[in-house]
Protein backbone atom coordinates (compact mmCIF):
# COMPACT_ATOMS: atom_id res chain seq x y z
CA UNK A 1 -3.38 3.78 17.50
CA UNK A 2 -1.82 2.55 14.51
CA UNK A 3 -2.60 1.20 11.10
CA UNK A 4 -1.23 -0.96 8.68
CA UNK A 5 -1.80 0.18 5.66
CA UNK A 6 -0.09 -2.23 3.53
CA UNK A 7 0.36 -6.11 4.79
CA UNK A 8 0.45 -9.05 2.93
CA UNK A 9 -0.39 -11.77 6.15
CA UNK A 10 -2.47 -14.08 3.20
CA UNK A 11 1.04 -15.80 2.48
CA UNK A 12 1.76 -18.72 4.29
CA UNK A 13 4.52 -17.99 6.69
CA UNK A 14 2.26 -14.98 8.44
CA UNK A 15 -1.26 -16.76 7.65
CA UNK A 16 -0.22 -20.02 9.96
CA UNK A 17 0.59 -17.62 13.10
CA UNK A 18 -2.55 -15.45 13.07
CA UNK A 19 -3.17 -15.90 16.63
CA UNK A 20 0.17 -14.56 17.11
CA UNK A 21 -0.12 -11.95 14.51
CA UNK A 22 -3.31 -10.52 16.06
CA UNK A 23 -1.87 -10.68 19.70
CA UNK A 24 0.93 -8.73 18.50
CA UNK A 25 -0.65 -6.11 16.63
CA UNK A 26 -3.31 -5.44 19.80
CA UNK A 27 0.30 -5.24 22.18
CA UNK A 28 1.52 -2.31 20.09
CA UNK A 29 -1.94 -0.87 19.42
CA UNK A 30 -2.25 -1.63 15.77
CA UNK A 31 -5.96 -1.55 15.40
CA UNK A 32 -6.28 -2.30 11.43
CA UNK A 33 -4.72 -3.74 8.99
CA UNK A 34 -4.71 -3.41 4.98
CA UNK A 35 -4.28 -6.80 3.76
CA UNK A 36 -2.72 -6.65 -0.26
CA UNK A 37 -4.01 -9.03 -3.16
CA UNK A 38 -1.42 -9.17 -5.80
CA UNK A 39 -2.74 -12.16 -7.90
CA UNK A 40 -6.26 -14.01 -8.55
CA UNK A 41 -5.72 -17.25 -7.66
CA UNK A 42 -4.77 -16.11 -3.96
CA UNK A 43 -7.40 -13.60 -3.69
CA UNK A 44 -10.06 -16.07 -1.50
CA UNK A 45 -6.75 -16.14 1.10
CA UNK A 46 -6.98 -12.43 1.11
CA UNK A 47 -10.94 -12.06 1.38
CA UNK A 48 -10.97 -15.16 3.56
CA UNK A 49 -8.91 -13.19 6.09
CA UNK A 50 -10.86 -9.81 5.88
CA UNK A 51 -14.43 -11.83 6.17
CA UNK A 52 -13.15 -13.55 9.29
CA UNK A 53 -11.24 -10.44 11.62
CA UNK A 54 -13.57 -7.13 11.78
CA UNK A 55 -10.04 -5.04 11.41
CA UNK A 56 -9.00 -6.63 8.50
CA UNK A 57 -9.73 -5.36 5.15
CA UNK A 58 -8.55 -6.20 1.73
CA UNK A 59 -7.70 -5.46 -1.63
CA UNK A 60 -8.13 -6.74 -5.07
CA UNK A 61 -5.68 -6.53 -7.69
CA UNK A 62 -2.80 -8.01 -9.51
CA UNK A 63 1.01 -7.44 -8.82
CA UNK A 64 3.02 -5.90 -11.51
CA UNK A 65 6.15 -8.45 -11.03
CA UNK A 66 3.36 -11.26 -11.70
CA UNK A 67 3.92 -12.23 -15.55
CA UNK A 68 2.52 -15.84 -15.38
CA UNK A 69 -0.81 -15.34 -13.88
CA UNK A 70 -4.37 -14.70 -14.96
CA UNK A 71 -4.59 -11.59 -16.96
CA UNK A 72 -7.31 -9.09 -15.09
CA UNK A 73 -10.01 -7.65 -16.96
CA UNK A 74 -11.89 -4.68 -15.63
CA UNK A 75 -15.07 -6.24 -15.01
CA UNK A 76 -13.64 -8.87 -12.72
CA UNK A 77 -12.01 -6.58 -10.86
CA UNK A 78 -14.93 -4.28 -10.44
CA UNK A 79 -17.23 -7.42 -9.35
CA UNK A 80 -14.55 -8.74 -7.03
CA UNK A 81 -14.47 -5.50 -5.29
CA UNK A 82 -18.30 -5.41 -4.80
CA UNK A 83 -17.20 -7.10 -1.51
CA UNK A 84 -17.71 -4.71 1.48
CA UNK A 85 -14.24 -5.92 2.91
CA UNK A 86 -12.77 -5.02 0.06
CA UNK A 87 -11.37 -1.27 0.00
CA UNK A 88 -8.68 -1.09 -2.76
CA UNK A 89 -7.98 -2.06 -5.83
CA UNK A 90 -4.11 -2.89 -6.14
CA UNK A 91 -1.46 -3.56 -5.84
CA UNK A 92 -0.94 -2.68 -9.48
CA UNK A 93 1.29 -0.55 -10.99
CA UNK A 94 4.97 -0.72 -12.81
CA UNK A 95 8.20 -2.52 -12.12
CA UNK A 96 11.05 -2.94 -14.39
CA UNK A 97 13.79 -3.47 -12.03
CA UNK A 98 13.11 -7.37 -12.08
CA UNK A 99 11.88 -8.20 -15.41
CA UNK A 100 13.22 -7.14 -18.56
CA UNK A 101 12.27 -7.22 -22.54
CA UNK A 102 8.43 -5.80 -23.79
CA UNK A 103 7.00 -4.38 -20.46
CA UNK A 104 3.89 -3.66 -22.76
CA UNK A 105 1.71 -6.06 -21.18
CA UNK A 106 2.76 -4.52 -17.82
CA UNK A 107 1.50 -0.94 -18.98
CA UNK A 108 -1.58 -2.38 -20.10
CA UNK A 109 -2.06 -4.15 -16.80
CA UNK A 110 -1.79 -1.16 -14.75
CA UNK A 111 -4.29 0.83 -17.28
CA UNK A 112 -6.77 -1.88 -16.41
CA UNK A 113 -6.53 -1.52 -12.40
CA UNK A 114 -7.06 2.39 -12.71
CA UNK A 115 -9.78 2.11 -14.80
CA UNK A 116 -11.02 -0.70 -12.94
CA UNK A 117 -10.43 1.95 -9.58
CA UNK A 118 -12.40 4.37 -11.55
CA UNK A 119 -15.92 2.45 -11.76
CA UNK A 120 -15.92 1.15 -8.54
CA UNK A 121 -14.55 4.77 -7.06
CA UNK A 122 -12.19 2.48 -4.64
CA UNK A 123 -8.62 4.14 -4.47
CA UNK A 124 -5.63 2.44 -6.26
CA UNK A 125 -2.65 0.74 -4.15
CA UNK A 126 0.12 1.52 -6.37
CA UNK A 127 4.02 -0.18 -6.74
CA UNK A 128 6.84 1.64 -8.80
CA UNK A 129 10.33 0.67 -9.06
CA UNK A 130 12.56 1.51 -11.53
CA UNK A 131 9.77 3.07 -13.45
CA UNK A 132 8.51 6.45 -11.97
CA UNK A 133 8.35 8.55 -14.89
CA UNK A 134 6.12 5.66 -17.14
CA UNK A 135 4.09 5.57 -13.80
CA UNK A 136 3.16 9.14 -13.39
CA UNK A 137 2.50 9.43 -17.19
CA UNK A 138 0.43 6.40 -17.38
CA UNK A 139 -1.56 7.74 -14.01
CA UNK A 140 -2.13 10.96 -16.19
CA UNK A 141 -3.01 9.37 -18.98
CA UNK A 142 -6.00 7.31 -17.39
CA UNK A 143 -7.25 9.96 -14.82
CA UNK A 144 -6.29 8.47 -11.64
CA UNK A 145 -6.51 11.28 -10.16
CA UNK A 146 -8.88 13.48 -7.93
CA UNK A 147 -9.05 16.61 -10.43
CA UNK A 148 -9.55 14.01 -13.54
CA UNK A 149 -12.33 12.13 -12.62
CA UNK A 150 -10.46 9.39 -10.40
CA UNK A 151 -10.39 8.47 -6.50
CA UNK A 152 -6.58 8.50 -6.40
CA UNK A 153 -4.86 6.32 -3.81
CA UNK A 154 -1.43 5.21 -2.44
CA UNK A 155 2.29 5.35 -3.42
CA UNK A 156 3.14 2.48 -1.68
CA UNK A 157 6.34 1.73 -0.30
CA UNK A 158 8.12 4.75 -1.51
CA UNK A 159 11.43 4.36 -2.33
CA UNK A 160 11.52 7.51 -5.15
CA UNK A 161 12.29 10.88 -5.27
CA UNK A 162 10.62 14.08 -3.25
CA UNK A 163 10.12 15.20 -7.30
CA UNK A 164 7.64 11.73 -7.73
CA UNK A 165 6.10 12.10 -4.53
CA UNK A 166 4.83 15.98 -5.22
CA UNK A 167 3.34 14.62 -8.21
CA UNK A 168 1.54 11.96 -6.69
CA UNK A 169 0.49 14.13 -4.32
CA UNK A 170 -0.43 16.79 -6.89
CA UNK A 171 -2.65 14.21 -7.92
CA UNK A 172 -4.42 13.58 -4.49
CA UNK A 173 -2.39 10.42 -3.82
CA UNK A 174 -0.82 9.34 -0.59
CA UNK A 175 2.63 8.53 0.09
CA UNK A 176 3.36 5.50 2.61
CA UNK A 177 6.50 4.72 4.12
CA UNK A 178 8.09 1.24 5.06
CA UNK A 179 10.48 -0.29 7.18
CA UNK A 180 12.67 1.24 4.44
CA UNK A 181 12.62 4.39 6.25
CA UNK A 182 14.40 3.08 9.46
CA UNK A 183 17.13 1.90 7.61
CA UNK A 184 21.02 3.64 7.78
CA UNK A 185 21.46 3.74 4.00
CA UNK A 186 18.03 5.00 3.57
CA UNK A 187 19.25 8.72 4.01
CA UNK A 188 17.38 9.99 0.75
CA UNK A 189 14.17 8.65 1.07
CA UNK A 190 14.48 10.07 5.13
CA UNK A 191 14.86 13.24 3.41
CA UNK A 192 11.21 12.61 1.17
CA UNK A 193 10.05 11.62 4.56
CA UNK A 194 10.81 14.87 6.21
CA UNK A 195 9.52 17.03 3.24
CA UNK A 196 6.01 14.81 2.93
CA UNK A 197 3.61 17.09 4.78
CA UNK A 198 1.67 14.89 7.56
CA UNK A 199 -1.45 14.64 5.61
CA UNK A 200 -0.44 12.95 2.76
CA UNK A 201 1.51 10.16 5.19
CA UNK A 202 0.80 6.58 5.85
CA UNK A 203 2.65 3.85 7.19
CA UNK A 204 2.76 0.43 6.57
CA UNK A 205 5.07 -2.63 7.19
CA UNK A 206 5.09 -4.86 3.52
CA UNK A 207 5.08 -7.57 5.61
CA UNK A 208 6.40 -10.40 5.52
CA UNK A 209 9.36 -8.25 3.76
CA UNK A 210 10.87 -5.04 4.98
CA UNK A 211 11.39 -5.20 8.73
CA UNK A 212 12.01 -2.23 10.10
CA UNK A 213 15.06 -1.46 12.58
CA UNK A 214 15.30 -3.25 14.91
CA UNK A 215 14.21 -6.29 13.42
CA UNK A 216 15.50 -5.78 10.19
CA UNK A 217 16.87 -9.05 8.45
CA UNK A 218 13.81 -10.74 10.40
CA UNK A 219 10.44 -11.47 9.50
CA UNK A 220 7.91 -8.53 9.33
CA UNK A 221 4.55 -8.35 10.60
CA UNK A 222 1.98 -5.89 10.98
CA UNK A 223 2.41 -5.08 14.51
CA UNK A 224 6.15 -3.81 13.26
CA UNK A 225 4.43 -0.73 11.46
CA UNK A 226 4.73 1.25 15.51
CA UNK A 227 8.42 1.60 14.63
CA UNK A 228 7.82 2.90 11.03
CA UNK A 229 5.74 5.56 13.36
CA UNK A 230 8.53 6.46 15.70
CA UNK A 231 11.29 6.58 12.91
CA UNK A 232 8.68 8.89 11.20
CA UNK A 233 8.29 11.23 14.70
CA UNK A 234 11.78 11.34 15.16
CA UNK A 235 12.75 12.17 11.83
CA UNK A 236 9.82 14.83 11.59
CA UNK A 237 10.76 16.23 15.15
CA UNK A 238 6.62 15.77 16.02
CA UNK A 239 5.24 13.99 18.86
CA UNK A 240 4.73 10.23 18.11
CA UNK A 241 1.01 10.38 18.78
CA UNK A 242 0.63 12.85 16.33
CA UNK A 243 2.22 10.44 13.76
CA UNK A 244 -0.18 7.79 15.08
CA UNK A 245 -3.14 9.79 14.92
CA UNK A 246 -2.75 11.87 11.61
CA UNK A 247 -1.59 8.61 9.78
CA UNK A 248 -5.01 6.80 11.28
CA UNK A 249 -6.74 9.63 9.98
CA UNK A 250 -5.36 9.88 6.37
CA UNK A 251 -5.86 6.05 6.09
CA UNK A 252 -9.76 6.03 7.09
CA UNK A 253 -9.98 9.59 4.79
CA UNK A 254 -8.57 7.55 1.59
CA UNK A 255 -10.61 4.25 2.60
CA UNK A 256 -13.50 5.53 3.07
CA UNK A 257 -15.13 2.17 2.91
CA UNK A 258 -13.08 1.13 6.08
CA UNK A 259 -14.75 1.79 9.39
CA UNK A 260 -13.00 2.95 12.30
């Protein structure tokens, strides 16, 4: 079996076909599915979702590319992710390749999930682009991880360096890997790929973004995360089923309010 670890089938385009989605991710065996809050006013889509489909969970959190949107406090967060459904807080994290100027209030934002990930001992779903090394010093900084007090979480969609990974992962994080793997001109983050050791993997699809080869250019959707798995076999030289089941594994051993 597979899971998707990261989705984001709340936005319109995905939410209208859910019959289809579902029917699609039970042909290619993809048994659960992460879907990703990224502001407050379209968190009910999200937890609508997860209260309706038994193997759909959510998270809670607010998008770092987000600037004109309802500021999160900790306690909201922490009383929005009271919800059993809810498993994550996230995505949250740092982004300056699309905005520019004072990134202060970004910082700040990203403080405010990990502490938030802190009292409610959910893990963090975490972006970076552009901004790796503020990232890793700002995850430091507020004890995201396991040895500090935190419940760590996921690097998700990777894109950086083997260097940023090992640090996430000398934090107890995960590293997931999109349809960005499968891609030709992806050859340094195949390289990460091949160095992550399987139990710190997950896979996800980003969905409706990211299709992986061969439906790259096209819509994504969670069943799509099966050929994020083969890419990952082949490019690992390991069976695919081990890819399938250690990735099911890691996701239900970082979730741990997710049931199998």
């Amino acid at each position: 079996m597979y899971i998707d670890s990261h989705c984001h089938i709340n936005f319109p385009e995905l939410a209208a076909r859910m019959p289809e989605i579902l029917a699609k991710m039970a042909e290619n065996r993809v048994t659960h599915a992460l879907c990703v809050s990224v502001d407050l006013p379209d968190f009910p889509s999200v937890l609508a979702l997860a209260e309706q489909y038994p193997n759909i969970y959510a998270s809670v959190g607010v998008h770092p590319d987000y600037e004109d949107t309802p500021e999160p406090t900790v306690e909201q967060l922490v009383e929005l992710a009271a919800h059993p459904k809810i498993i994550a807080i996230g995505e949250t994290g740092l982004d300056y390749y699309r905005l520019e100027g004072d990134l202060e209030w970004q910082r700040e934002r990203f403080r405010t999930h990990i502490r938030a990930s802190r009292a409610t001992r959910k893990p963090l779903i975490i972006h970076t682009r552009s901004a790796s090394a503020d990232t890793i010093r700002i995850m430091r900084e507020e004890g995201a991880g396991t040895k500090d007090g935190g419940v760590a979480g996921v690097m998700h969609c990777f894109t950086e360096s083997l260097e940023v990974a090992e640090a996430a992962i000398e934090m107890g994080f995960y590293i997931s890997f999109s349809g960005i793997v499968t891609f030709k001109s992806a050859k340094d983050l195949q390289a990460v790929a091949r160095a992550v050791p399987m139990d710190r993997i997950l896979i996800e699809t980003d969905s409706p973004y990211l299709a992986p080869v061969p439906y790259r250019g096209k819509m994504n959707e969670p069943g799509y995360v099966a050929h994020v798995a083969e890419f990952i076999a082949n490019l690992k030289d390991v069976p695919l089923r081990e890819v399938a089941d250690r990735t099911s594994e890691n996701f239900f051993n970082l979730f741990q309010h997710a049931k199998a």
